[in-house]
PDB file of N, CA and C in Angstrom:
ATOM      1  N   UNK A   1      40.303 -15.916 -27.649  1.00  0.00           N
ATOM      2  CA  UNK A   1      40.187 -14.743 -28.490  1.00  0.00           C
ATOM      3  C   UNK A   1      39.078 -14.919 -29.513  1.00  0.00           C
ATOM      4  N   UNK A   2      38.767 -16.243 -29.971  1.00  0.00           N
ATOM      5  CA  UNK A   2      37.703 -16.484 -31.042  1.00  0.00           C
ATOM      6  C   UNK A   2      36.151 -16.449 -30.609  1.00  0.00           C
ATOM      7  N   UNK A   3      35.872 -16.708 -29.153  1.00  0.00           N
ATOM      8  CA  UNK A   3      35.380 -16.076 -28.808  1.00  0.00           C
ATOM      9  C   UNK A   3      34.586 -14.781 -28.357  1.00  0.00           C
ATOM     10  N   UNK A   4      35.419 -14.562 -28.029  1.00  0.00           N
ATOM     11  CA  UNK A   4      35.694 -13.022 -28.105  1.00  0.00           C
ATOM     12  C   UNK A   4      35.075 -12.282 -29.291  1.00  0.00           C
ATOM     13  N   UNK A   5      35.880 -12.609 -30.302  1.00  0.00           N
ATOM     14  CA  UNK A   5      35.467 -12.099 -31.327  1.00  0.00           C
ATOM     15  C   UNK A   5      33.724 -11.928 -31.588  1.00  0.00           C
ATOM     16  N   UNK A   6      33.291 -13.381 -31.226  1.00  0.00           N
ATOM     17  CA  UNK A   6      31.514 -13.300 -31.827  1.00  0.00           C
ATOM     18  C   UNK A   6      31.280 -12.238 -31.211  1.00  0.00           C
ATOM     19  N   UNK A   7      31.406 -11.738 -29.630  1.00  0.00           N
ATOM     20  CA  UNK A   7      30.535 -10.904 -29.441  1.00  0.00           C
ATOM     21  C   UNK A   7      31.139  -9.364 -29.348  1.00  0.00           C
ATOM     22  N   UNK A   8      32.269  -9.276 -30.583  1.00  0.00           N
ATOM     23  CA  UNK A   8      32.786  -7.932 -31.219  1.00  0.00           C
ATOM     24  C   UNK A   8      32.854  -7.847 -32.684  1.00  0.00           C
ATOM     25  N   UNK A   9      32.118  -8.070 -33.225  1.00  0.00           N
ATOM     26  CA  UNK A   9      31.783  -8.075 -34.516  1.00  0.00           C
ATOM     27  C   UNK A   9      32.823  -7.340 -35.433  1.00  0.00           C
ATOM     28  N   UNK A  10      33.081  -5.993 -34.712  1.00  0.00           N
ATOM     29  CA  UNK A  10      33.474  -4.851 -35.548  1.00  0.00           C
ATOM     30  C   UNK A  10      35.037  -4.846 -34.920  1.00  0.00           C
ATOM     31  N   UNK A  11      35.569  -5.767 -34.334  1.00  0.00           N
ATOM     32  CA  UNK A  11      36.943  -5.809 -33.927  1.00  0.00           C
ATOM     33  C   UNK A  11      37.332  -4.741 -33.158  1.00  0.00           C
ATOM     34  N   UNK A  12      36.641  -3.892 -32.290  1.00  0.00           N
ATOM     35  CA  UNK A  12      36.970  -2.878 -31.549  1.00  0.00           C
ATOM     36  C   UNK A  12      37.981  -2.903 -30.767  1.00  0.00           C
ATOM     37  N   UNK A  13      37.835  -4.645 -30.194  1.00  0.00           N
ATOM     38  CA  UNK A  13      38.480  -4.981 -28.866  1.00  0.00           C
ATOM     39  C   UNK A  13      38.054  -4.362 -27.616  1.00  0.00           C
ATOM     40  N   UNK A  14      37.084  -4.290 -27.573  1.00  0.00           N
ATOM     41  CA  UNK A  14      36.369  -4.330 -26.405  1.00  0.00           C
ATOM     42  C   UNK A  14      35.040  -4.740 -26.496  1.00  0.00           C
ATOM     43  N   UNK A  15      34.626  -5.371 -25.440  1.00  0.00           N
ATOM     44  CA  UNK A  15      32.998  -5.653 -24.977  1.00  0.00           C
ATOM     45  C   UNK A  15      32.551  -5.225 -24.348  1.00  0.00           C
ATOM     46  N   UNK A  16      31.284  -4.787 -24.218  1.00  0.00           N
ATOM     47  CA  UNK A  16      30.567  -4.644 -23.141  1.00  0.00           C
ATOM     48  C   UNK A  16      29.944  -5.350 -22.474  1.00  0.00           C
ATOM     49  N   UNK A  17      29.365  -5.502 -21.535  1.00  0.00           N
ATOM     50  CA  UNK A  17      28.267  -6.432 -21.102  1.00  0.00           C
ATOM     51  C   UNK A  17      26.972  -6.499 -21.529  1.00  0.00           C
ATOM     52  N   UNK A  18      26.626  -5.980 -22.404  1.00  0.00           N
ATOM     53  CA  UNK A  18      25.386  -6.110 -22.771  1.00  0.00           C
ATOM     54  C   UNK A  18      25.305  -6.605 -23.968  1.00  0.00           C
ATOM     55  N   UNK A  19      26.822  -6.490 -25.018  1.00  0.00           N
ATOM     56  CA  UNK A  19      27.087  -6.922 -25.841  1.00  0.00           C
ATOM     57  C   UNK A  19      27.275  -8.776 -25.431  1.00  0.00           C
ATOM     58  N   UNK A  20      27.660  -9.112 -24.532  1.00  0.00           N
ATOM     59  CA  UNK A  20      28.422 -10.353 -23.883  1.00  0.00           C
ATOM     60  C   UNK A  20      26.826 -10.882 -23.602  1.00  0.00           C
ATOM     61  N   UNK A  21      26.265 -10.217 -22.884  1.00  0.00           N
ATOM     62  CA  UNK A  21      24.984 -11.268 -22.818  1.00  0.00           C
ATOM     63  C   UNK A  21      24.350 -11.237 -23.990  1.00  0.00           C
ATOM     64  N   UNK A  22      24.229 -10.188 -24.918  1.00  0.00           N
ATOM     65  CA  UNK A  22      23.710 -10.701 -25.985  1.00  0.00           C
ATOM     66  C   UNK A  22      23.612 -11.596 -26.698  1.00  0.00           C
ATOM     67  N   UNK A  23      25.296 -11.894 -27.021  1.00  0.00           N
ATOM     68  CA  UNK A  23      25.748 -13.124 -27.466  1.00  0.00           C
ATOM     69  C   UNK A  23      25.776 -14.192 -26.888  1.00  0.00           C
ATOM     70  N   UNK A  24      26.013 -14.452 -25.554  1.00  0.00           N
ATOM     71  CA  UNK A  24      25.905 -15.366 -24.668  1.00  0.00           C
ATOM     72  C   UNK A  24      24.692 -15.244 -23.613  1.00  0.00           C
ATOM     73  N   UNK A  25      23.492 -15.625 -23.857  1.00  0.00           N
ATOM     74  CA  UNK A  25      22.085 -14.922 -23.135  1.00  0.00           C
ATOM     75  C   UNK A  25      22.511 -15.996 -21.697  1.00  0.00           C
ATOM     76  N   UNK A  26      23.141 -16.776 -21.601  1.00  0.00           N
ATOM     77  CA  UNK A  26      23.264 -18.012 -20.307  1.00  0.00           C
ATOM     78  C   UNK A  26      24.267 -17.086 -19.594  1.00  0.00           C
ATOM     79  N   UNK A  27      25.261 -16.413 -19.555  1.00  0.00           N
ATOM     80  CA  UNK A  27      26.133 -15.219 -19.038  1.00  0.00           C
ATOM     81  C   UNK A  27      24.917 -14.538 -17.893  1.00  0.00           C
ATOM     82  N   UNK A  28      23.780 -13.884 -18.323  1.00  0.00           N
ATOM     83  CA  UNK A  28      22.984 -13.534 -17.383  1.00  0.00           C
ATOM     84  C   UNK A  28      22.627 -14.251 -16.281  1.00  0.00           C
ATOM     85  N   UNK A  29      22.256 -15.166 -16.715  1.00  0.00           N
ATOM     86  CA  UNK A  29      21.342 -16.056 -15.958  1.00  0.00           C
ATOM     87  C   UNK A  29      22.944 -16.821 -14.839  1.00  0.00           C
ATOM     88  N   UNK A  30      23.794 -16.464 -15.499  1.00  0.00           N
ATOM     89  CA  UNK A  30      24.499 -17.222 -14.199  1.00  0.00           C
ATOM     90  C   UNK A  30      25.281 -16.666 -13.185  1.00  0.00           C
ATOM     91  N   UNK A  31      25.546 -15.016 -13.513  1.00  0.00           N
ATOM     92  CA  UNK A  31      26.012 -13.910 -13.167  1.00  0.00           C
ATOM     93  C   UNK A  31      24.908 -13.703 -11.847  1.00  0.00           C
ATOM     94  N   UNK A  32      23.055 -14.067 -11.849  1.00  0.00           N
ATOM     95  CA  UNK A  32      22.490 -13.946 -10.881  1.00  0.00           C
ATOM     96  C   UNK A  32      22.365 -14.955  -9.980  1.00  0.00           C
ATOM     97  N   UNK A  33      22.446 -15.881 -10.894  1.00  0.00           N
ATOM     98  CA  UNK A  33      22.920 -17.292  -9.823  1.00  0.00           C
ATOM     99  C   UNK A  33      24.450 -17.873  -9.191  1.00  0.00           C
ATOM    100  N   UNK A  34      25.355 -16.871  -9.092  1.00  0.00           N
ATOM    101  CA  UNK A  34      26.697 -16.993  -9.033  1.00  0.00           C
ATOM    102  C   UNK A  34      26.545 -16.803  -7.328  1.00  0.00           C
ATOM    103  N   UNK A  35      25.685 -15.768  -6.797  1.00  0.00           N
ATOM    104  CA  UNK A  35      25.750 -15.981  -5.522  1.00  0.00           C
ATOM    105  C   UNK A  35      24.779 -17.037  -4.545  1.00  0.00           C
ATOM    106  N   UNK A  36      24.368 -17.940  -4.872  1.00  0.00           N
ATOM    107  CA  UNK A  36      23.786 -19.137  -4.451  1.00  0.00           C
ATOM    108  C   UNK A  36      24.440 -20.172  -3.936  1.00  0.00           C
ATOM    109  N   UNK A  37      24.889 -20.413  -3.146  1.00  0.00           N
ATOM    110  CA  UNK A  37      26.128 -21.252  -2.139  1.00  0.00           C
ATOM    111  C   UNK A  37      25.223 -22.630  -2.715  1.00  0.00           C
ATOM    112  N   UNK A  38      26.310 -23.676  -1.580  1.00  0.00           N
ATOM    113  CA  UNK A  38      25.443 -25.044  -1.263  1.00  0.00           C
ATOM    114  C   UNK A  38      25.052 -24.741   0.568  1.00  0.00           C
ATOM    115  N   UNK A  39      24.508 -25.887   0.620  1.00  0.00           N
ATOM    116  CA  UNK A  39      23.928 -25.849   2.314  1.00  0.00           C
ATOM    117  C   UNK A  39      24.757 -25.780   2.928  1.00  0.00           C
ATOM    118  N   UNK A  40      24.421 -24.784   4.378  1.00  0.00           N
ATOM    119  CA  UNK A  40      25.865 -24.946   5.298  1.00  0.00           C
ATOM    120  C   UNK A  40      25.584 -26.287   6.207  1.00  0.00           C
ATOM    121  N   UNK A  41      26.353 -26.456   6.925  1.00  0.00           N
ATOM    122  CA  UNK A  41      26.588 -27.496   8.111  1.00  0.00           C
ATOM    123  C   UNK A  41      25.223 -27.532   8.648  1.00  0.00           C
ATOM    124  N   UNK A  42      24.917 -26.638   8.426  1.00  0.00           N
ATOM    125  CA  UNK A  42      23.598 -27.051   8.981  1.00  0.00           C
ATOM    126  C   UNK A  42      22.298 -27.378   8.470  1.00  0.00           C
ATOM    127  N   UNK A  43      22.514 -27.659   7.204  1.00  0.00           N
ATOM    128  CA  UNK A  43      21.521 -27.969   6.248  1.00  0.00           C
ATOM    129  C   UNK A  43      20.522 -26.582   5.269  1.00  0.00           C
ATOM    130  N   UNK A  44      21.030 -25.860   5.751  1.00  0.00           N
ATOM    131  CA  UNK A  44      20.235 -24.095   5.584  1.00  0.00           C
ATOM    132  C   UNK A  44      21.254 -23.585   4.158  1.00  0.00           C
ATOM    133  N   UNK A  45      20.347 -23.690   2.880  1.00  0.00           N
ATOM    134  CA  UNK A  45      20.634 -22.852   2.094  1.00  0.00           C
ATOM    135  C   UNK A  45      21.377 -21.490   2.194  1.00  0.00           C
ATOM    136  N   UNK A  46      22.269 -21.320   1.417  1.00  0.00           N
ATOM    137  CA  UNK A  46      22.981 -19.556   1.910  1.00  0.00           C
ATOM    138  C   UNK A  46      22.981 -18.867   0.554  1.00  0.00           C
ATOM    139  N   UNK A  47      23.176 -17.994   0.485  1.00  0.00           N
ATOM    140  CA  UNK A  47      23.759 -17.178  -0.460  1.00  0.00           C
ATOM    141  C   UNK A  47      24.860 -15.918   0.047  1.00  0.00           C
ATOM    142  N   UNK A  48      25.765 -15.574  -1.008  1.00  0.00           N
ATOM    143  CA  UNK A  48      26.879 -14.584  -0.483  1.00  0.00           C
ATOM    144  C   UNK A  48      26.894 -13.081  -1.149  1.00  0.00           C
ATOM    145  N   UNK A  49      26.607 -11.758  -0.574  1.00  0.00           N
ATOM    146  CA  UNK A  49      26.400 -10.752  -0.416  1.00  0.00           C
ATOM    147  C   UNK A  49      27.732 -10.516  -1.633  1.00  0.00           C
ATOM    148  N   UNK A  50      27.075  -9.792  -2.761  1.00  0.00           N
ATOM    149  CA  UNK A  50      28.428  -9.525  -3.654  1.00  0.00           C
ATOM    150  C   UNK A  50      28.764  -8.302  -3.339  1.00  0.00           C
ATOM    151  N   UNK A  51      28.017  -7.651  -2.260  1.00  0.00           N
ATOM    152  CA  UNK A  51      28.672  -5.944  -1.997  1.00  0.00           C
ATOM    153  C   UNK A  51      30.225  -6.737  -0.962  1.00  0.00           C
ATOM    154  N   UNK A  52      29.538  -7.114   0.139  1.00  0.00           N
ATOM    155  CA  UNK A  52      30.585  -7.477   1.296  1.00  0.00           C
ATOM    156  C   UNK A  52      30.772  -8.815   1.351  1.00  0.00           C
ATOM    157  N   UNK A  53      30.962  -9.951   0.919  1.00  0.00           N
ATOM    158  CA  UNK A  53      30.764 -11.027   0.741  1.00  0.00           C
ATOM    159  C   UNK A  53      30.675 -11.779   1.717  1.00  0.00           C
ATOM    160  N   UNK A  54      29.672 -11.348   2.959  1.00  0.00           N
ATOM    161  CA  UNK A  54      28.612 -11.975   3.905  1.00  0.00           C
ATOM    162  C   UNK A  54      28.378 -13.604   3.823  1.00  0.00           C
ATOM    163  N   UNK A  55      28.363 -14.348   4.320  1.00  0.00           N
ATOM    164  CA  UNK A  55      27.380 -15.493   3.950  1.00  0.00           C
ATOM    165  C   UNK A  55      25.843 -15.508   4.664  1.00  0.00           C
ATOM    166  N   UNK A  56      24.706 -15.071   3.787  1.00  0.00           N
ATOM    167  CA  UNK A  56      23.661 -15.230   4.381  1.00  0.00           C
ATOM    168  C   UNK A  56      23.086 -16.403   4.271  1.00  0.00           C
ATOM    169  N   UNK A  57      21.852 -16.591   5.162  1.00  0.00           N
ATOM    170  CA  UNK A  57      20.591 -17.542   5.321  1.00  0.00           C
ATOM    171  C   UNK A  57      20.247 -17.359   4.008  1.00  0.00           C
ATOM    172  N   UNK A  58      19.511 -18.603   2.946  1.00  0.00           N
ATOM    173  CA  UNK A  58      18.512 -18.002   2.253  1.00  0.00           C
ATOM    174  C   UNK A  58      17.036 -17.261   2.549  1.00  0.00           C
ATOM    175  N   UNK A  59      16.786 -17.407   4.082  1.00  0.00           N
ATOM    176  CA  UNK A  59      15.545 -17.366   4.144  1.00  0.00           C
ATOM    177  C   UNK A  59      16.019 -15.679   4.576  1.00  0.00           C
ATOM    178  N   UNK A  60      16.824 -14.870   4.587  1.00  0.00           N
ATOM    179  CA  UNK A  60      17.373 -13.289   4.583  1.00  0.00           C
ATOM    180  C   UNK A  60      17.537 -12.898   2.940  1.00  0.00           C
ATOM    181  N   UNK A  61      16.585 -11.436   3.002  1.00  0.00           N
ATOM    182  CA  UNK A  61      16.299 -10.959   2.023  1.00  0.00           C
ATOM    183  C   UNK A  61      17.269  -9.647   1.571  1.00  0.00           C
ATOM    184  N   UNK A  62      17.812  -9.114   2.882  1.00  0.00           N
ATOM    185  CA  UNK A  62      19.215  -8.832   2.913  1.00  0.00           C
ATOM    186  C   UNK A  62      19.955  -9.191   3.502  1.00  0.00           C
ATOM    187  N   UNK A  63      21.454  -8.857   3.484  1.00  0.00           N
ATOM    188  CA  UNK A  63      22.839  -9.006   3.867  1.00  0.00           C
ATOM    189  C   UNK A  63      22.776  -8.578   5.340  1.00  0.00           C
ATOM    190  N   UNK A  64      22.729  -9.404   6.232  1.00  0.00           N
ATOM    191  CA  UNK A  64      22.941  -8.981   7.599  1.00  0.00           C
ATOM    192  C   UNK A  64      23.900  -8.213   8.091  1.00  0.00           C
ATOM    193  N   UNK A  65      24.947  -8.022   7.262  1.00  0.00           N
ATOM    194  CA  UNK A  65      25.995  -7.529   7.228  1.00  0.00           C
ATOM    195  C   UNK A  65      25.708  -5.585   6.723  1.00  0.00           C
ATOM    196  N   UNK A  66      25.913  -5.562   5.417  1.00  0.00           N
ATOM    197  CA  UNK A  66      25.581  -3.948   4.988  1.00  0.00           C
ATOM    198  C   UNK A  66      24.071  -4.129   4.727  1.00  0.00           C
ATOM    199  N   UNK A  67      23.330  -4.653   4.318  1.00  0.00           N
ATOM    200  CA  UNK A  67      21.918  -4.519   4.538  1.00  0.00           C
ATOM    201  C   UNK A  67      20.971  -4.048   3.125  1.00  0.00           C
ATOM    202  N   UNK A  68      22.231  -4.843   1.758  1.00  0.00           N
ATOM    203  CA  UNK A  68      21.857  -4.753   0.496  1.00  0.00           C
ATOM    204  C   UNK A  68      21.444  -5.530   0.153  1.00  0.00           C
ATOM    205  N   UNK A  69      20.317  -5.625  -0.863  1.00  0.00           N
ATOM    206  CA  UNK A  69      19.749  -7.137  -0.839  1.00  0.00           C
ATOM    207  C   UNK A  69      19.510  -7.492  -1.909  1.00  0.00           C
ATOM    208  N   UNK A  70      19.487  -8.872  -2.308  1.00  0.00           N
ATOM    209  CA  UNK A  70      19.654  -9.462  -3.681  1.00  0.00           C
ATOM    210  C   UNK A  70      19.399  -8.916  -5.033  1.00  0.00           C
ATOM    211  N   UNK A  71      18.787  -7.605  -5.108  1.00  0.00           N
ATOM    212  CA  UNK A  71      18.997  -6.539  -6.532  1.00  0.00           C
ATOM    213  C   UNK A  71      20.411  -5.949  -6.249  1.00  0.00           C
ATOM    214  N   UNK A  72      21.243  -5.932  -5.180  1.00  0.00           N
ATOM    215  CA  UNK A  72      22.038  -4.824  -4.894  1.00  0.00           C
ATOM    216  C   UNK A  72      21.638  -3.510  -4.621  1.00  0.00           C
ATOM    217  N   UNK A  73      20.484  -3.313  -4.324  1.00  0.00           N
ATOM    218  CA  UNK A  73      20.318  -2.128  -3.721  1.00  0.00           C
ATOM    219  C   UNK A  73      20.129  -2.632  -2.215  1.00  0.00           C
ATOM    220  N   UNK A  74      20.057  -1.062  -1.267  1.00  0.00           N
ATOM    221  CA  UNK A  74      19.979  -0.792   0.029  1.00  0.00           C
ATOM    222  C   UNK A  74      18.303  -1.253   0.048  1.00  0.00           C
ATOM    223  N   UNK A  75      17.624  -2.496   1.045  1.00  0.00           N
ATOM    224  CA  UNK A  75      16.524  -2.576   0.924  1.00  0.00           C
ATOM    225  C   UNK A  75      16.455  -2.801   2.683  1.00  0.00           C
ATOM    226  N   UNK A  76      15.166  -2.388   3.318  1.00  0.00           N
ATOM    227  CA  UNK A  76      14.678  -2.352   4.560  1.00  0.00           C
ATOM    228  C   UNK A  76      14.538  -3.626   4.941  1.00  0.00           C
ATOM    229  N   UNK A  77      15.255  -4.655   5.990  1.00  0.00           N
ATOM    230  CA  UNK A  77      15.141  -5.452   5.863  1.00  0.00           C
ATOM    231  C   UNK A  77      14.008  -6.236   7.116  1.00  0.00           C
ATOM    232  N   UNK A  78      13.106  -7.551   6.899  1.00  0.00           N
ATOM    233  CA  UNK A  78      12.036  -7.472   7.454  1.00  0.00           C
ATOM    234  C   UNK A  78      12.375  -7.120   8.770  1.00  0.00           C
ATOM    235  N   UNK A  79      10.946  -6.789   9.524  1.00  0.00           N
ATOM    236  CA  UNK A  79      11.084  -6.450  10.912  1.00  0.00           C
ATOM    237  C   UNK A  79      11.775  -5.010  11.010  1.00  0.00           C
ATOM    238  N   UNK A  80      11.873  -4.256  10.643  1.00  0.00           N
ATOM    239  CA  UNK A  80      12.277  -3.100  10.836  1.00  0.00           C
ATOM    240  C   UNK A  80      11.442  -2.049   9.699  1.00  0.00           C
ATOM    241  N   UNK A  81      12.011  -0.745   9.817  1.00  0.00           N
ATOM    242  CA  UNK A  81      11.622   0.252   9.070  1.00  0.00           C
ATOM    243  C   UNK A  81      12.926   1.653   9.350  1.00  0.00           C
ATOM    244  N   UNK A  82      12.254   2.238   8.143  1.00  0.00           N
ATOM    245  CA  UNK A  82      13.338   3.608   8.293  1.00  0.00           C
ATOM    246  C   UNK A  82      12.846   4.783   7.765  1.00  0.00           C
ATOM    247  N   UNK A  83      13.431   5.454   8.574  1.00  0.00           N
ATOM    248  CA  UNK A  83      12.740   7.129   8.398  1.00  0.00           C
ATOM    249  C   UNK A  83      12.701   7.690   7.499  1.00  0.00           C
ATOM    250  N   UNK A  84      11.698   8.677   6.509  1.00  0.00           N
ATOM    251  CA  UNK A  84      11.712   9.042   5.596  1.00  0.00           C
ATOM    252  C   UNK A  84      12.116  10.633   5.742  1.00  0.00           C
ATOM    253  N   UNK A  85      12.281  11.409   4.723  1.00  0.00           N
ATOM    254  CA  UNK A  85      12.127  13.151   4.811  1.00  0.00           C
ATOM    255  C   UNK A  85      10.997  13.387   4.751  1.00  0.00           C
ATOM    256  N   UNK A  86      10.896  14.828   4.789  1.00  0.00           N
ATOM    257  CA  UNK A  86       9.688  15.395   4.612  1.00  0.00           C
ATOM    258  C   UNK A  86       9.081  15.560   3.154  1.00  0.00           C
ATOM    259  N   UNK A  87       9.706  15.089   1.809  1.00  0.00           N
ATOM    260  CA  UNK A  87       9.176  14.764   1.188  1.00  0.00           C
ATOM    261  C   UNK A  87       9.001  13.476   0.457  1.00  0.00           C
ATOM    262  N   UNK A  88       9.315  12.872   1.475  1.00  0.00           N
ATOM    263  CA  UNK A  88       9.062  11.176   1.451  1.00  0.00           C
ATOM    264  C   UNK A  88      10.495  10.451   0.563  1.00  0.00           C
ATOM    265  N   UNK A  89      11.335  11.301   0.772  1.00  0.00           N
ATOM    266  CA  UNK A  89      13.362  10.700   0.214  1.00  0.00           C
ATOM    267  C   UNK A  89      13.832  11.027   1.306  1.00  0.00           C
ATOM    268  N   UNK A  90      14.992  10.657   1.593  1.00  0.00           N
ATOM    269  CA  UNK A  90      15.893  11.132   2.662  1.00  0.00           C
ATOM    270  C   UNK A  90      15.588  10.712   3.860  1.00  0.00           C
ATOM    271  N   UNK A  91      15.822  11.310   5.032  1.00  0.00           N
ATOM    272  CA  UNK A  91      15.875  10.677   6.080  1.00  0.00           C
ATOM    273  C   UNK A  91      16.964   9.945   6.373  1.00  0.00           C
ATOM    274  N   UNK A  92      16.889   9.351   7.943  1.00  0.00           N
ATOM    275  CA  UNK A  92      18.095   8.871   8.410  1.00  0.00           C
ATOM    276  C   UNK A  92      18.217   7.526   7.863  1.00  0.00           C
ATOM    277  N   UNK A  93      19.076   6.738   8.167  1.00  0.00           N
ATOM    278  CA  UNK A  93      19.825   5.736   7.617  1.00  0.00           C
ATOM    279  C   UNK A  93      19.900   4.633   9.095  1.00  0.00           C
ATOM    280  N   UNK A  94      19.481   4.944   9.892  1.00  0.00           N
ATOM    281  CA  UNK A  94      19.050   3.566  10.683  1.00  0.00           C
ATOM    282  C   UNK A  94      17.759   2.842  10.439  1.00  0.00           C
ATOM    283  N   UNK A  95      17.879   1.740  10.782  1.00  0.00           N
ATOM    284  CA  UNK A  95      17.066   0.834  10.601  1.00  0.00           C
ATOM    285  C   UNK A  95      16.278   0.204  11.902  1.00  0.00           C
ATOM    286  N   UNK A  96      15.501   0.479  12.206  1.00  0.00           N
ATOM    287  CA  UNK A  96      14.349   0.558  13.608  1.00  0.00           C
ATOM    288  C   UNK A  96      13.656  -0.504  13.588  1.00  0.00           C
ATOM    289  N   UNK A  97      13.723  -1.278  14.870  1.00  0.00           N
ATOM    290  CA  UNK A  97      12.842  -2.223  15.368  1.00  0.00           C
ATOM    291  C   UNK A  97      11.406  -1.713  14.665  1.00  0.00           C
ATOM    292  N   UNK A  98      10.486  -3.113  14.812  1.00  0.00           N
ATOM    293  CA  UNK A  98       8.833  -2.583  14.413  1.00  0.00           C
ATOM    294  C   UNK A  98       8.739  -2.168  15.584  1.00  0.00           C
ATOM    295  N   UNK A  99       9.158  -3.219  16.735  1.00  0.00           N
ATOM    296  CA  UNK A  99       8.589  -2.694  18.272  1.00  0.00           C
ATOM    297  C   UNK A  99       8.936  -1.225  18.791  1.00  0.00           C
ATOM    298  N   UNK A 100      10.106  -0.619  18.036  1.00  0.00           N
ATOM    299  CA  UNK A 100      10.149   0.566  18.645  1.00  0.00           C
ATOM    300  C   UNK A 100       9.803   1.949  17.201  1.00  0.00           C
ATOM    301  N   UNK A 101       8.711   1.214  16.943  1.00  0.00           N
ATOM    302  CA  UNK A 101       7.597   2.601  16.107  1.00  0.00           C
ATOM    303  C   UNK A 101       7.024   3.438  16.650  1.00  0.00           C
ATOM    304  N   UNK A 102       7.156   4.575  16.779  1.00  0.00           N
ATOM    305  CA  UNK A 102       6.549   5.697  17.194  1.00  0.00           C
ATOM    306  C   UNK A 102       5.464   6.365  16.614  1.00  0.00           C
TER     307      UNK A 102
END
């Protein structure tokens, strides 16, 4: 609770997170490094997908799984591409071989 307290000054009883890293600036920094595994069996760095909790390769830039990638957003992952709208948002939601570009 004394804790607590530093980073509620005004005794609200509640924090936020921005209040929490404020006070604790190492809270950030480990919140992004929280998904960084150790090596699997096979010597290959991993990290774990905090949408679906996947275990990826490190050398995957997204989640092989839902296909969100280490910001947490939806990112195109290499070797593929995806369709845009007609004003360059939207479009479909598959994700296409390079080899099958039209």
């Amino acid at each position: 609770a004394s804790i607590i307290s530093l980073a509620d000054p005004h005794s609200t009883g509640a924090v936020t997170w921005e209040h929490f890293v404020a006070t604790f600036p190492t809270a950030a920094t480990v919140r992004r490094e929280k998904a960084v595994l150790p090596k699997g069996d096979d010597g290959e760095a991993q990290w774990q997908c905090e949408n679906c909790t996947f275990i990826n390769s490190m050398r995957d830039r997204t989640c092989a799984m839902c296909c969100l990638g280490w910001s947490g957003e939806r990112e195109v992952p290499a070797g593929k591409w995806v369709c845009t709208g007609p004003d360059g948002v939207g479009g479909c939601t598959l994700f296409n071989p390079n080899s099958m570009f039209y």
